[in-house]
N, C-alpha and C. Protein backbone atom coordinates (compact mmCIF):
# COMPACT_ATOMS: atom_id res chain seq x y z
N UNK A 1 23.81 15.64 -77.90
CA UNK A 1 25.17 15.48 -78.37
C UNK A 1 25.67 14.11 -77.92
N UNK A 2 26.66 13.35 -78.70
CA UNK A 2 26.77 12.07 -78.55
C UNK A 2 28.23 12.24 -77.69
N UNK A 3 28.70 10.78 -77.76
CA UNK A 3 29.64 10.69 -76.52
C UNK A 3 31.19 9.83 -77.26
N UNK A 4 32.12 9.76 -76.96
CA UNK A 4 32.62 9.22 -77.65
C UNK A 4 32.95 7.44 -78.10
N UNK A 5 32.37 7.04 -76.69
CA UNK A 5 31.87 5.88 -76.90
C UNK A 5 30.69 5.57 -77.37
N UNK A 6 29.60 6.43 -77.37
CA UNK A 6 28.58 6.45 -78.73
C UNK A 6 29.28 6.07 -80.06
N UNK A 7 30.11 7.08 -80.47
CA UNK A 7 30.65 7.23 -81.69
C UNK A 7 31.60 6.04 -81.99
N UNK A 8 32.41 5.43 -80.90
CA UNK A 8 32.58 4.28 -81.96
C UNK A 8 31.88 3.46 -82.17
N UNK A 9 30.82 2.93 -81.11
CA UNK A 9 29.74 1.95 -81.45
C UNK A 9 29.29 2.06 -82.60
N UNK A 10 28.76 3.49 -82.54
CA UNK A 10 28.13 3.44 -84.53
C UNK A 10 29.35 3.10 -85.17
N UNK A 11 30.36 3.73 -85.37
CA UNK A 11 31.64 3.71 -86.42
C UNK A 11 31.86 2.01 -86.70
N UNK A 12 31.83 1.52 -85.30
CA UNK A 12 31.90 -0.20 -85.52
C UNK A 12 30.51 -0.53 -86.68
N UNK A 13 29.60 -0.35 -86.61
CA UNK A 13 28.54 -0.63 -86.60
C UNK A 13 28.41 -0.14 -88.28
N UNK A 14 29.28 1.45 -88.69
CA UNK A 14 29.29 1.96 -89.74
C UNK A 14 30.47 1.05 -90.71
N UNK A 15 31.54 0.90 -90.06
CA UNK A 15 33.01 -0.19 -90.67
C UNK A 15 32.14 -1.00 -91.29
N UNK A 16 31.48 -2.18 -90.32
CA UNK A 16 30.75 -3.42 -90.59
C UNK A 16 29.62 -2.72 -92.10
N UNK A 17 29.35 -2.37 -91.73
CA UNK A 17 28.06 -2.30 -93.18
C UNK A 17 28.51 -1.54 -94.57
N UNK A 18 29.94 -0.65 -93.87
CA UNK A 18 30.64 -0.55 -95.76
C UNK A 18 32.06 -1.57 -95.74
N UNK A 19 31.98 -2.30 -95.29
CA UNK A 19 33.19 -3.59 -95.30
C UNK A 19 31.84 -4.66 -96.30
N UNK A 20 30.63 -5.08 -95.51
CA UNK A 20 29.96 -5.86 -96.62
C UNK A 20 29.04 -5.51 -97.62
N UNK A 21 28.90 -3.69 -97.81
CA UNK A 21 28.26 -3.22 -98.76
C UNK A 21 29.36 -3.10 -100.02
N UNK A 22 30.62 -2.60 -99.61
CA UNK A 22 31.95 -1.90 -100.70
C UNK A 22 32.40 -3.25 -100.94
N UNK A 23 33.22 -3.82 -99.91
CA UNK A 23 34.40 -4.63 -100.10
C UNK A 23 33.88 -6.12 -99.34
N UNK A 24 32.77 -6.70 -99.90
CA UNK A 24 32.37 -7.98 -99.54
C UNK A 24 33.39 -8.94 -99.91
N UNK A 25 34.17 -8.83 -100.87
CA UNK A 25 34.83 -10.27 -101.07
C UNK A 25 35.73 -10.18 -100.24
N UNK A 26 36.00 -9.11 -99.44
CA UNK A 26 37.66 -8.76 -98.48
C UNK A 26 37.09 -8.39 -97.53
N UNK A 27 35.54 -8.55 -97.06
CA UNK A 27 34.69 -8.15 -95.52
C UNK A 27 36.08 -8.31 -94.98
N UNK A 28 36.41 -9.87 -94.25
CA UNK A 28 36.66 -9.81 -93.22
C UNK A 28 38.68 -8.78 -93.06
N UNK A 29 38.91 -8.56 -94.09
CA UNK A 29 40.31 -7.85 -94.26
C UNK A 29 40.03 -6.27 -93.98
N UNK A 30 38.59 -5.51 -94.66
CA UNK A 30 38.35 -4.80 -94.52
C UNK A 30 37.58 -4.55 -92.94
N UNK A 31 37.73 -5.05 -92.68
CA UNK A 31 37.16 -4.69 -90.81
C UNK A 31 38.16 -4.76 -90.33
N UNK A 32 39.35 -5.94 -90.40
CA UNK A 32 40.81 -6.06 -89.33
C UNK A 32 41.13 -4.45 -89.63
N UNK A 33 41.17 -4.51 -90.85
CA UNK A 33 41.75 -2.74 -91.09
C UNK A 33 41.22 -1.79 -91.23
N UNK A 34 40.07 -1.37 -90.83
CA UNK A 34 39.71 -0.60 -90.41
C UNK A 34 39.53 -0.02 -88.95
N UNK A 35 39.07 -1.48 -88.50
CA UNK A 35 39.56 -1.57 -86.79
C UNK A 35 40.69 -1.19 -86.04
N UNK A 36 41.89 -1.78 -86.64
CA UNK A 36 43.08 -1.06 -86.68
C UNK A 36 43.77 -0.15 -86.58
N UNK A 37 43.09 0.57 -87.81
CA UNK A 37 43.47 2.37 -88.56
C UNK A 37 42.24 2.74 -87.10
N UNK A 38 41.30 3.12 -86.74
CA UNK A 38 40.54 3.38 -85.88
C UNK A 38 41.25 3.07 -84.10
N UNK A 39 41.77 2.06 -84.21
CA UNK A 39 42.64 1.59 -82.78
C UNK A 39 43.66 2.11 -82.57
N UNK A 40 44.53 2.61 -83.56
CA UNK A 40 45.66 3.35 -83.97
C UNK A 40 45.52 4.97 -83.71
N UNK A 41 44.54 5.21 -83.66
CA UNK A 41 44.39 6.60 -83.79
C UNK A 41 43.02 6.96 -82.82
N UNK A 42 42.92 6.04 -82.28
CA UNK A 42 41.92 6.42 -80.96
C UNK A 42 41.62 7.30 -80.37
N UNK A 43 42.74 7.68 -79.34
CA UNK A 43 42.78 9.01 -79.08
C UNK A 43 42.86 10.44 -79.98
N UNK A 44 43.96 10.35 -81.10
CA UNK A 44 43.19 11.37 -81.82
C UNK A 44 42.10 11.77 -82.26
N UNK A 45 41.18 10.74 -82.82
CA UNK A 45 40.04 10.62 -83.20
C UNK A 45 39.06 11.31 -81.88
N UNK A 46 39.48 10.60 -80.28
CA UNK A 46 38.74 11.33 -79.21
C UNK A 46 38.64 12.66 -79.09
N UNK A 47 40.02 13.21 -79.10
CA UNK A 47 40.18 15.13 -79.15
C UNK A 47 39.40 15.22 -80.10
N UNK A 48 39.56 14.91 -81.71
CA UNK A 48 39.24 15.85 -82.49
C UNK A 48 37.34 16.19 -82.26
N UNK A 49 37.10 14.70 -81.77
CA UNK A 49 35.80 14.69 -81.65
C UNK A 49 34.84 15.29 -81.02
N UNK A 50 36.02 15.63 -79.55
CA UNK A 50 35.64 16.36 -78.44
C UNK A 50 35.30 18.00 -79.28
N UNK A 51 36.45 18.40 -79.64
CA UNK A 51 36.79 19.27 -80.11
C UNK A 51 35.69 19.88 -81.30
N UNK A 52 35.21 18.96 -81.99
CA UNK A 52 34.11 19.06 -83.03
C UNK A 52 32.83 19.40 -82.33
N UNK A 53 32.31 18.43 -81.48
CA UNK A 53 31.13 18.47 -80.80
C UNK A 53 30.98 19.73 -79.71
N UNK A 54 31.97 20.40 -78.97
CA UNK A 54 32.40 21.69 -78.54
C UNK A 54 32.35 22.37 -79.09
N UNK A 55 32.46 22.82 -80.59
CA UNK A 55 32.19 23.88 -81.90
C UNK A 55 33.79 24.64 -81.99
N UNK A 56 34.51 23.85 -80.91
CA UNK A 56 36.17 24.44 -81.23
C UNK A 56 36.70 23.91 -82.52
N UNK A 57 36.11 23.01 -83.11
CA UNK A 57 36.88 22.49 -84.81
C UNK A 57 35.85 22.39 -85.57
N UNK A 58 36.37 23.19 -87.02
CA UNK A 58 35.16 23.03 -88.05
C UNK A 58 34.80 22.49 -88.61
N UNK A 59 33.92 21.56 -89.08
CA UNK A 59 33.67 20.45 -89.64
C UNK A 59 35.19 20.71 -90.81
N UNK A 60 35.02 21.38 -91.51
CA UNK A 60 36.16 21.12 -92.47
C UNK A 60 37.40 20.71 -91.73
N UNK A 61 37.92 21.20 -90.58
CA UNK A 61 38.98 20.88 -89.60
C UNK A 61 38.97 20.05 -89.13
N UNK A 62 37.73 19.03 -88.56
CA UNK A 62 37.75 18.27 -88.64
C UNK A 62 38.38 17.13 -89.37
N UNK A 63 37.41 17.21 -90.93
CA UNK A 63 37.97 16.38 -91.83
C UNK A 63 38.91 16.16 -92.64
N UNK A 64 39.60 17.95 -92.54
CA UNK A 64 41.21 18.11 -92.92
C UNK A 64 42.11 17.02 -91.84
N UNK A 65 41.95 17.31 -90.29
CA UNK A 65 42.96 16.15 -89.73
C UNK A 65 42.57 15.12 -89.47
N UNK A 66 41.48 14.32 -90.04
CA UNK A 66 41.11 12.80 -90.43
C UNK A 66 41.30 12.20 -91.54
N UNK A 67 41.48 13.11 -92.48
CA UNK A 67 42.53 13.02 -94.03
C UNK A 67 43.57 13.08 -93.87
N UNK A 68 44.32 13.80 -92.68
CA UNK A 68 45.98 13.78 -92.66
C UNK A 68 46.42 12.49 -92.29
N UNK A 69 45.69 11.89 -91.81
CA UNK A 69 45.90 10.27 -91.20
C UNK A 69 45.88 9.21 -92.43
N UNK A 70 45.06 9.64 -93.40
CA UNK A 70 44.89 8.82 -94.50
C UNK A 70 45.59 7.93 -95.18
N UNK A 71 47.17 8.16 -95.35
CA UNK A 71 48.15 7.60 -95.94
C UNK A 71 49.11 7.27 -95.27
N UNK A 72 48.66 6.98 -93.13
CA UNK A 72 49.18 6.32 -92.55
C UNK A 72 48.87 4.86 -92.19
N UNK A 73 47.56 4.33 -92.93
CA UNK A 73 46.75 3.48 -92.79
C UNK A 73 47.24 2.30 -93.77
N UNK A 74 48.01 1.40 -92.29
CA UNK A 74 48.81 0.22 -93.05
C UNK A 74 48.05 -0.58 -93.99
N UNK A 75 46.86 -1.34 -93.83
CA UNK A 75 46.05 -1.69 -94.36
C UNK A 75 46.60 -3.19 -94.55
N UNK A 76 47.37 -3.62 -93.57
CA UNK A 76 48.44 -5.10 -93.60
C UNK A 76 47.05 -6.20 -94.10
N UNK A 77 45.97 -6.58 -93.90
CA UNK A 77 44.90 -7.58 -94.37
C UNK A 77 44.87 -7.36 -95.52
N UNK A 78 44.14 -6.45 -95.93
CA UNK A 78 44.38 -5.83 -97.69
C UNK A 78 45.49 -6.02 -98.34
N UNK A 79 46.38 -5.95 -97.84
CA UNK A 79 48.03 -5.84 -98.66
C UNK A 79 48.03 -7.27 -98.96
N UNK A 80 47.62 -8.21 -97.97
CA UNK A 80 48.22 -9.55 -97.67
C UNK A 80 47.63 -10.26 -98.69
N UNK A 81 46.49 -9.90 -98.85
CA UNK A 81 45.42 -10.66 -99.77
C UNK A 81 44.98 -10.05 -101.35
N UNK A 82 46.36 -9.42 -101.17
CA UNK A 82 47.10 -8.91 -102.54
C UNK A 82 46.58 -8.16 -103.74
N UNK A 83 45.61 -7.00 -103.22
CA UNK A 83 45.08 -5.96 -103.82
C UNK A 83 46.08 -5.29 -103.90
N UNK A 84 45.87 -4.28 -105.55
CA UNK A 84 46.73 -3.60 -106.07
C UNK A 84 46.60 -2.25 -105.00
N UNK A 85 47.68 -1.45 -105.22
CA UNK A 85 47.64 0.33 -104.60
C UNK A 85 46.51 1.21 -105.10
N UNK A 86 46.04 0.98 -106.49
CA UNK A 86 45.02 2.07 -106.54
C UNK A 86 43.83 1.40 -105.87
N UNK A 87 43.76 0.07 -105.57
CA UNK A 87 42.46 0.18 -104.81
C UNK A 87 42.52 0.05 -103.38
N UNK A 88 43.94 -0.01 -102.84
CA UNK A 88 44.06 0.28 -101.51
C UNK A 88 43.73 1.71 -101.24
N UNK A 89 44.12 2.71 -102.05
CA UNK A 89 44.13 3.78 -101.96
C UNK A 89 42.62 4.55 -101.97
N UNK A 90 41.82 3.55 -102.48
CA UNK A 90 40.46 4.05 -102.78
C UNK A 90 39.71 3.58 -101.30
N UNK A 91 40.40 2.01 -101.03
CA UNK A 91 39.85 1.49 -99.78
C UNK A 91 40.04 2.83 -98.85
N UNK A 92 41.18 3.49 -98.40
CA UNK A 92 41.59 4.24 -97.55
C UNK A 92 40.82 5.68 -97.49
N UNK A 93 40.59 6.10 -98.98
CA UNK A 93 39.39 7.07 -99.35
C UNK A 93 38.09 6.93 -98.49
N UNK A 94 37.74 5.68 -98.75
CA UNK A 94 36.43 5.37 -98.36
C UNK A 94 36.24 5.43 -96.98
N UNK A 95 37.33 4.78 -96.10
CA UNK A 95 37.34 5.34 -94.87
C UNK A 95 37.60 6.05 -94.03
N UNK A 96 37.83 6.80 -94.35
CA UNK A 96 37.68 7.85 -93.96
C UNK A 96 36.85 8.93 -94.16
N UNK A 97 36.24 8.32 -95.43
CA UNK A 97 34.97 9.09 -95.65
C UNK A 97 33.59 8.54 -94.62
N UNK A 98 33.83 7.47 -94.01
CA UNK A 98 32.93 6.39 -93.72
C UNK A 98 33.21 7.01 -91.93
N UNK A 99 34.72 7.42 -91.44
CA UNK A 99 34.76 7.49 -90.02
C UNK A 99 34.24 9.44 -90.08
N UNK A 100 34.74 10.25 -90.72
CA UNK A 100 33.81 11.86 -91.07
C UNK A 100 32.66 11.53 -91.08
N UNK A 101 32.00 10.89 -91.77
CA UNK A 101 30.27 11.26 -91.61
C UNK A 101 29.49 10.40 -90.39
N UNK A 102 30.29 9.44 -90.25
CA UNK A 102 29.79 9.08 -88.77
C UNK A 102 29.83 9.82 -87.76
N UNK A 103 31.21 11.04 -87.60
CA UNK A 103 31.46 11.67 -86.74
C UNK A 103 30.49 12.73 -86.74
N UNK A 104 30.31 13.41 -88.03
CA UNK A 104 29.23 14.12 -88.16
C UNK A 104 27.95 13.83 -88.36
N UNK A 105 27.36 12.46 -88.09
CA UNK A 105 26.21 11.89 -87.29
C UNK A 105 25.85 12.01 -85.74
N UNK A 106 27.26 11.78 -85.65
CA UNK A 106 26.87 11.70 -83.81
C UNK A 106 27.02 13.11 -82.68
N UNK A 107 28.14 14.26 -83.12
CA UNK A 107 28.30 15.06 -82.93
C UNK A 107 28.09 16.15 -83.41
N UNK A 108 27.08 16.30 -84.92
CA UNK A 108 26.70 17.68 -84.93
C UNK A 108 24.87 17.47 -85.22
């Protein structure tokens, strides 16, 4: 079972490779903000993780309250460099799809 400083190393490691696989022309906007949304929510991200890898949250519970965060994710680099809302909104999709399956890499 991994640790939670395991888990962001990969998550860094996971950001970086769908920032220049998805969103290469905005890499470096898409890492400030993802880093961010991830720095922002640190500690939640720690409980839930704890909490996951303990078998006290279900993977779906998990990813239900890592989606509730979804549409708190300022995304100020992205905004700045003046992408429309539906693809902020897809950016924000993606990561969180990107910080769930990492989580469920390292902890189950």
């Amino acid at each position: 079972m991994g640790t939670f400083d395991e888990f962001l190393k990969i998550l860094e490691r996971d950001l970086l490779e769908f920032a220049e696989n998805t969103w290469n022309t905005y890499k470096t906007e898409a890492l400030q903000d993802g880093n961010a949304f991830v720095h922002k929510y640190k500690l939640d991200l720690e409980r839930w993780t704890k909490l996951l890898a303990s078998g006290d949250l279900t993977r779906d519970d998990f990813e239900w309250l890592v989606k509730g965060k979804k549409d708190l994710a300022e995304l100020l680099a992205l905004k700045h460099a003046g992408l429309a809302k539906v693809v902020l909104d897809s950016f924000r999709t993606d990561l969180i799809s990107t910080i769930v399956s990492t989580a469920f890499k390292v902890f189950l």
